[in-house]
C-alpha atoms as a PDB file:
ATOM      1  CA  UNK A   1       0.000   0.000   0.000  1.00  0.00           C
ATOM      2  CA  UNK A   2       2.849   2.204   0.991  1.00  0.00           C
ATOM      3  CA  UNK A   3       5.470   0.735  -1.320  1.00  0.00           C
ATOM      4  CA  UNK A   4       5.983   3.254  -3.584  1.00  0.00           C
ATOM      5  CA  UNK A   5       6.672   6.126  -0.720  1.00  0.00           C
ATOM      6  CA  UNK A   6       8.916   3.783   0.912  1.00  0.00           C
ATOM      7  CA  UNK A   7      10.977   3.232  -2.193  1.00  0.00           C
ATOM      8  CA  UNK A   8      11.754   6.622  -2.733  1.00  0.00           C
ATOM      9  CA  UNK A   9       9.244   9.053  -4.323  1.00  0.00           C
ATOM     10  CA  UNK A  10      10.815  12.104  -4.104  1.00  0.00           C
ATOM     11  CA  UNK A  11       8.588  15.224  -3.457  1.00  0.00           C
ATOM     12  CA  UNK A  12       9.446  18.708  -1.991  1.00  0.00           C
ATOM     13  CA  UNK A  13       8.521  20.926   1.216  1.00  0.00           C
ATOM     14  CA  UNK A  14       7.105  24.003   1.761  1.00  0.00           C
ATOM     15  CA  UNK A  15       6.935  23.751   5.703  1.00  0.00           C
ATOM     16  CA  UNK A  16       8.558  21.603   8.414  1.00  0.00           C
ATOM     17  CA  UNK A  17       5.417  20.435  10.362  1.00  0.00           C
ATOM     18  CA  UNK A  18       3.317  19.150   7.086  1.00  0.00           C
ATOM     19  CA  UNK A  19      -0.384  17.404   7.757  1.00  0.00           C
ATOM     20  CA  UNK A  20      -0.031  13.366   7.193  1.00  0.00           C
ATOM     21  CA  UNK A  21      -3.941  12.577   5.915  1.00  0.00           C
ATOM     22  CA  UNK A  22      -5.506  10.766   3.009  1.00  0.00           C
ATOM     23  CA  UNK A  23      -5.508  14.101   0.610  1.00  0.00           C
ATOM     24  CA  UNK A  24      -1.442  15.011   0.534  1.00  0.00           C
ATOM     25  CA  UNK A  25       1.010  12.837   0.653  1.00  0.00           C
ATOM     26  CA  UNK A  26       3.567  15.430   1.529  1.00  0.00           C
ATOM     27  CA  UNK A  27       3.780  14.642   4.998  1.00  0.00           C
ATOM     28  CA  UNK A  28       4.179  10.805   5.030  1.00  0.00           C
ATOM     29  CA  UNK A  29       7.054  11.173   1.994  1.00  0.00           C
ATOM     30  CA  UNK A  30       8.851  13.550   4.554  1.00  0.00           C
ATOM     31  CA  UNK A  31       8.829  11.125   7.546  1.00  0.00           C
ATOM     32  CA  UNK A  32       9.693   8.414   5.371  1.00  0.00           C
ATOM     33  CA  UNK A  33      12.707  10.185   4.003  1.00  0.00           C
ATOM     34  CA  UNK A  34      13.983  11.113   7.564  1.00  0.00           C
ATOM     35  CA  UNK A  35      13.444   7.501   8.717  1.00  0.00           C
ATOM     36  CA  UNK A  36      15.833   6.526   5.677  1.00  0.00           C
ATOM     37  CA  UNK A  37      18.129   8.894   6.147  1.00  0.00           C
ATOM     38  CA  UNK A  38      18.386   7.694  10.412  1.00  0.00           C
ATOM     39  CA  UNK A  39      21.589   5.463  11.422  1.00  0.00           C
ATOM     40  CA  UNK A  40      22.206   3.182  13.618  1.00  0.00           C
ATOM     41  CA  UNK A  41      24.310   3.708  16.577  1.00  0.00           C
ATOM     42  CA  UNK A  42      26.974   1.621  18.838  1.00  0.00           C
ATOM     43  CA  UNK A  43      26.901  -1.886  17.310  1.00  0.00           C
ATOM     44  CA  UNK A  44      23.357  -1.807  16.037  1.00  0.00           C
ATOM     45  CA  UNK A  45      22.375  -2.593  12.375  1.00  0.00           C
ATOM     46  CA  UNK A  46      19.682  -0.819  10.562  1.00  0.00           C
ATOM     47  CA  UNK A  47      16.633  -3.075   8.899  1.00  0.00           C
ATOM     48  CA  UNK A  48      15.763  -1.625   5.523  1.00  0.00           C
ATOM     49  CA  UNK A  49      12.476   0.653   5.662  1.00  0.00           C
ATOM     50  CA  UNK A  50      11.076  -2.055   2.661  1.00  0.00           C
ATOM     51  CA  UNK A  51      10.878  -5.011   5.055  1.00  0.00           C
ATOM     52  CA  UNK A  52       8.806  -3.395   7.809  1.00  0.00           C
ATOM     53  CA  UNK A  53       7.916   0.309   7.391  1.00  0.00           C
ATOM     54  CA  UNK A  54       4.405  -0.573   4.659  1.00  0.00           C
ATOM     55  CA  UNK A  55       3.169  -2.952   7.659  1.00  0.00           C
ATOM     56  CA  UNK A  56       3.752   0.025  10.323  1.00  0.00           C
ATOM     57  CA  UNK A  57       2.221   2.811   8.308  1.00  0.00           C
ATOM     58  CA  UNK A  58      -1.185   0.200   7.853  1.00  0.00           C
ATOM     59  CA  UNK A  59      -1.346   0.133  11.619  1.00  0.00           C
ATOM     60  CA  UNK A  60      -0.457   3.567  13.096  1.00  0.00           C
ATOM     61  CA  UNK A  61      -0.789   6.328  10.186  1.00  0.00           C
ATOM     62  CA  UNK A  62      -4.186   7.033  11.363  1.00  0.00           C
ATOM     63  CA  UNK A  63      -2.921   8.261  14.718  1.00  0.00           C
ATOM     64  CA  UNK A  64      -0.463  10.384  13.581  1.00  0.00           C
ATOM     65  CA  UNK A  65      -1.540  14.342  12.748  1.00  0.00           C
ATOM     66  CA  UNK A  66       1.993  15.718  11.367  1.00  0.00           C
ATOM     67  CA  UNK A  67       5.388  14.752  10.263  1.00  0.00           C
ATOM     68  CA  UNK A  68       8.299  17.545  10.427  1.00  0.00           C
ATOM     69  CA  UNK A  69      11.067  17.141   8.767  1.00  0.00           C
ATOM     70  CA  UNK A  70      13.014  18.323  11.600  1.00  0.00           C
ATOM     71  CA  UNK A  71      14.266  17.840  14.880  1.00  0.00           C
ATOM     72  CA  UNK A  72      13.036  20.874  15.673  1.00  0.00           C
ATOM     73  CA  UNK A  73       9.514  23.249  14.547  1.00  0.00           C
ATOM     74  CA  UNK A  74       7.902  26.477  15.918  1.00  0.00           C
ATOM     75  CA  UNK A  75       3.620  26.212  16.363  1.00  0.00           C
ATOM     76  CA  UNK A  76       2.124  29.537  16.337  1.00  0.00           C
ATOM     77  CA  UNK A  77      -1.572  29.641  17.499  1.00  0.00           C
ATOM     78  CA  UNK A  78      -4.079  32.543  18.681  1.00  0.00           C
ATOM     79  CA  UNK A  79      -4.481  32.749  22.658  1.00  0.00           C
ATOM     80  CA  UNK A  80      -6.573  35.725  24.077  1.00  0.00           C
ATOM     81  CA  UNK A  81      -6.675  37.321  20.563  1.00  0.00           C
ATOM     82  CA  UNK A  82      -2.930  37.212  20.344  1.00  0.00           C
ATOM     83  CA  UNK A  83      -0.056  35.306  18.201  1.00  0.00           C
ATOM     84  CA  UNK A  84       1.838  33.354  20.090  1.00  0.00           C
ATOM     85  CA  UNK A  85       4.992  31.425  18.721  1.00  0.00           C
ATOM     86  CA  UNK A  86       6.085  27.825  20.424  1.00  0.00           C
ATOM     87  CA  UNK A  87       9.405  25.853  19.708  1.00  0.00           C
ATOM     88  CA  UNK A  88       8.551  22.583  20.212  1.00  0.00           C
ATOM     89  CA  UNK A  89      11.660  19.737  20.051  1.00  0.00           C
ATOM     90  CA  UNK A  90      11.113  16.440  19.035  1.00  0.00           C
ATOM     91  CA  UNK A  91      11.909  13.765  21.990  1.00  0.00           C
ATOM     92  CA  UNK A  92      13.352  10.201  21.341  1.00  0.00           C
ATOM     93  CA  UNK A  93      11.810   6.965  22.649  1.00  0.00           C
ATOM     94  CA  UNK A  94      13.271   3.128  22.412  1.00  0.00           C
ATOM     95  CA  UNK A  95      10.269   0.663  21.979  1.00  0.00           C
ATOM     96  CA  UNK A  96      11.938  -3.361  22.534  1.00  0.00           C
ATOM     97  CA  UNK A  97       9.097  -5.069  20.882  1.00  0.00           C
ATOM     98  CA  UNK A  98       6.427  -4.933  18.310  1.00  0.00           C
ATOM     99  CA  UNK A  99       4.033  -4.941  21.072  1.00  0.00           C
ATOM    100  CA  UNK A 100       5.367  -2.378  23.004  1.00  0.00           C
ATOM    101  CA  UNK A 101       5.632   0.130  19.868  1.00  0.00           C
ATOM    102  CA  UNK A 102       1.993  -1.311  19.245  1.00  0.00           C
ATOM    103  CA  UNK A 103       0.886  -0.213  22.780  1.00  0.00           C
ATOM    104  CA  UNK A 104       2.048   3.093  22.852  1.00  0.00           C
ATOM    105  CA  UNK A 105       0.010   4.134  19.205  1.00  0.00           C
ATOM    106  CA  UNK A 106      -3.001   2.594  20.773  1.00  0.00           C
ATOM    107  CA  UNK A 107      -2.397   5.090  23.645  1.00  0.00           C
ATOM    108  CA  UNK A 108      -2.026   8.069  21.201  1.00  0.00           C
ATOM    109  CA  UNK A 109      -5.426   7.988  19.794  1.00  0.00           C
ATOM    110  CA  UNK A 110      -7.256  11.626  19.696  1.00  0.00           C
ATOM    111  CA  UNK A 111      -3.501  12.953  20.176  1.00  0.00           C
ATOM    112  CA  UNK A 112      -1.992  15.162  17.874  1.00  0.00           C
ATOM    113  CA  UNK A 113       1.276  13.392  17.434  1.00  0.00           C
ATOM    114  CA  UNK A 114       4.358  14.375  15.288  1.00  0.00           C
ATOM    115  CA  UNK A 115       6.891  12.647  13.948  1.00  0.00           C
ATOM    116  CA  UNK A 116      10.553  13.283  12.735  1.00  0.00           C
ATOM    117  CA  UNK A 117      11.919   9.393  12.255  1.00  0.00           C
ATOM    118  CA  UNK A 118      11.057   5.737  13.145  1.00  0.00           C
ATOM    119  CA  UNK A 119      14.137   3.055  13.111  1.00  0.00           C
ATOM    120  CA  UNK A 120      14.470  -0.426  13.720  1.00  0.00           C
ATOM    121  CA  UNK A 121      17.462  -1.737  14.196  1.00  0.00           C
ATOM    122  CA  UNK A 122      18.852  -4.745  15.639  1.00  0.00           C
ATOM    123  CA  UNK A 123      21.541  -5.046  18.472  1.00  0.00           C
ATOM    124  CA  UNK A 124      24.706  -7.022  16.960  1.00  0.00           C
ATOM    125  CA  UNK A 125      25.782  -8.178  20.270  1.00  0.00           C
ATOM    126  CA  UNK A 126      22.319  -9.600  21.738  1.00  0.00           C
ATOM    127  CA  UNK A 127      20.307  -9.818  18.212  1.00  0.00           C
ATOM    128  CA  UNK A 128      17.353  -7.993  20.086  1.00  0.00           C
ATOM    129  CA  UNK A 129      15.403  -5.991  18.084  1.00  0.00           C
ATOM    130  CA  UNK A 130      14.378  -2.429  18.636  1.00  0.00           C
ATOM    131  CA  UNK A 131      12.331   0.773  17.567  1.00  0.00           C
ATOM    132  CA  UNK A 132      13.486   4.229  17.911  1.00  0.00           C
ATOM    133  CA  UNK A 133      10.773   6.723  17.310  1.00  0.00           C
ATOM    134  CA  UNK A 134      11.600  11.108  17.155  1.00  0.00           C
ATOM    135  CA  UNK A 135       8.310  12.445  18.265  1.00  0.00           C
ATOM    136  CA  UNK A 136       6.560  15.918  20.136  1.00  0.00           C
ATOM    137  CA  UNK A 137       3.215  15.504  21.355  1.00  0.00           C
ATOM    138  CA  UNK A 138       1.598  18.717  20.687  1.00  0.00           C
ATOM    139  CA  UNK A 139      -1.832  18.189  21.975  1.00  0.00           C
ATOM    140  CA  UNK A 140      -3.811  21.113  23.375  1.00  0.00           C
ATOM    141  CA  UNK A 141      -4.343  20.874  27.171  1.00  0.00           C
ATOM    142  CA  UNK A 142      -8.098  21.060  26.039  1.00  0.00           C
ATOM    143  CA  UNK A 143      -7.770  18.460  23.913  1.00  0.00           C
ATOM    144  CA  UNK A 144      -6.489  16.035  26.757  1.00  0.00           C
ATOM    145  CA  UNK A 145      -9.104  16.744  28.811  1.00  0.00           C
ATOM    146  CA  UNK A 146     -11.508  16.047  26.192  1.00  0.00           C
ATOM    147  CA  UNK A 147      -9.804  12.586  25.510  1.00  0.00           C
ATOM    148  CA  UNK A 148      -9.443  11.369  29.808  1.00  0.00           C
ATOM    149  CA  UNK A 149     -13.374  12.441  29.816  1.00  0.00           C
ATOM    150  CA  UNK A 150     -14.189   9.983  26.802  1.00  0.00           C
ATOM    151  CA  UNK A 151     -11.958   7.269  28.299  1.00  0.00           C
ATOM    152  CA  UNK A 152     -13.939   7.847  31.720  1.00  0.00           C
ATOM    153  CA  UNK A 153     -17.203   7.372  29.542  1.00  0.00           C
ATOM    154  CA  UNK A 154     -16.626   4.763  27.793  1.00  0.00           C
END
């Protein structure tokens, strides 16, 4: 389904925090490209985006809002009829299994998530496999509220 982004379709950027949804494409190409570009570290080995990244993006693109293409973006937003300007920096967390990476998008949902890079890679000296995922959770405080009162309900 994702094949052809994941293989290299090379598209262009007119912002670094771009909308991932069904009508541009923009977004996904630029996460996809910093995942690519990502390197292992240590004695780790990197597993090519082809053999896992299509069955990732099936699972979890619906609960990511943005993709930035990088480390770093600024969010400007009116509060009390003024701009305001946030930097926001992308944080990086190490998932050990399929199940934990799994567990934490389930988690996400009704979160405004954005990525910079996803990895896999596997440790050389153990063979244990691992995730690394660049995030910022950019959520309103609103908006959090709004999602621990429909958990309560439900």
């Amino acid at each position: 389904m994702y094949s052809r982004i994941i293989a290299g379709v090379n598209q262009t950027y007119k912002s670094s925090l771009v909308p991932i949804d069904n009508y541009c494409l923009d977004g996904l190409v630029g996460f996809v490209e910093n995942s690519r570009l990502l390197g292992g570290t240590g004695i780790t080995a990197k597993f090519d985006l082809s053999l896992w990244m299509n069955d990732f993006l099936i699972k979890h693109v619906d609960k990511i809002s943005y993709a930035t293409i990088t480390p770093s973006f600024s969010i400007q937003s009116l509060e009390d009829g003024r701009l305001t300007e946030k930097v926001v920096a992308v944080k990086s967390i190490t998932f050990n299994s399929d199940a934990e990476l799994d567990e934490f998008f389930e988690n996400q949902i009704g979160k405004k998530l954005v990525v910079y890079t996803i990895g896999k890679f596997i440790d050389l000296r153990n063979m244990k496999i691992s995730y690394e995922l660049r995030y910022a959770d950019i959520t309103l405080k609103s908006e959090q509220r709004e999602i621990k009162l429909n958990k309560i309900l439900q």
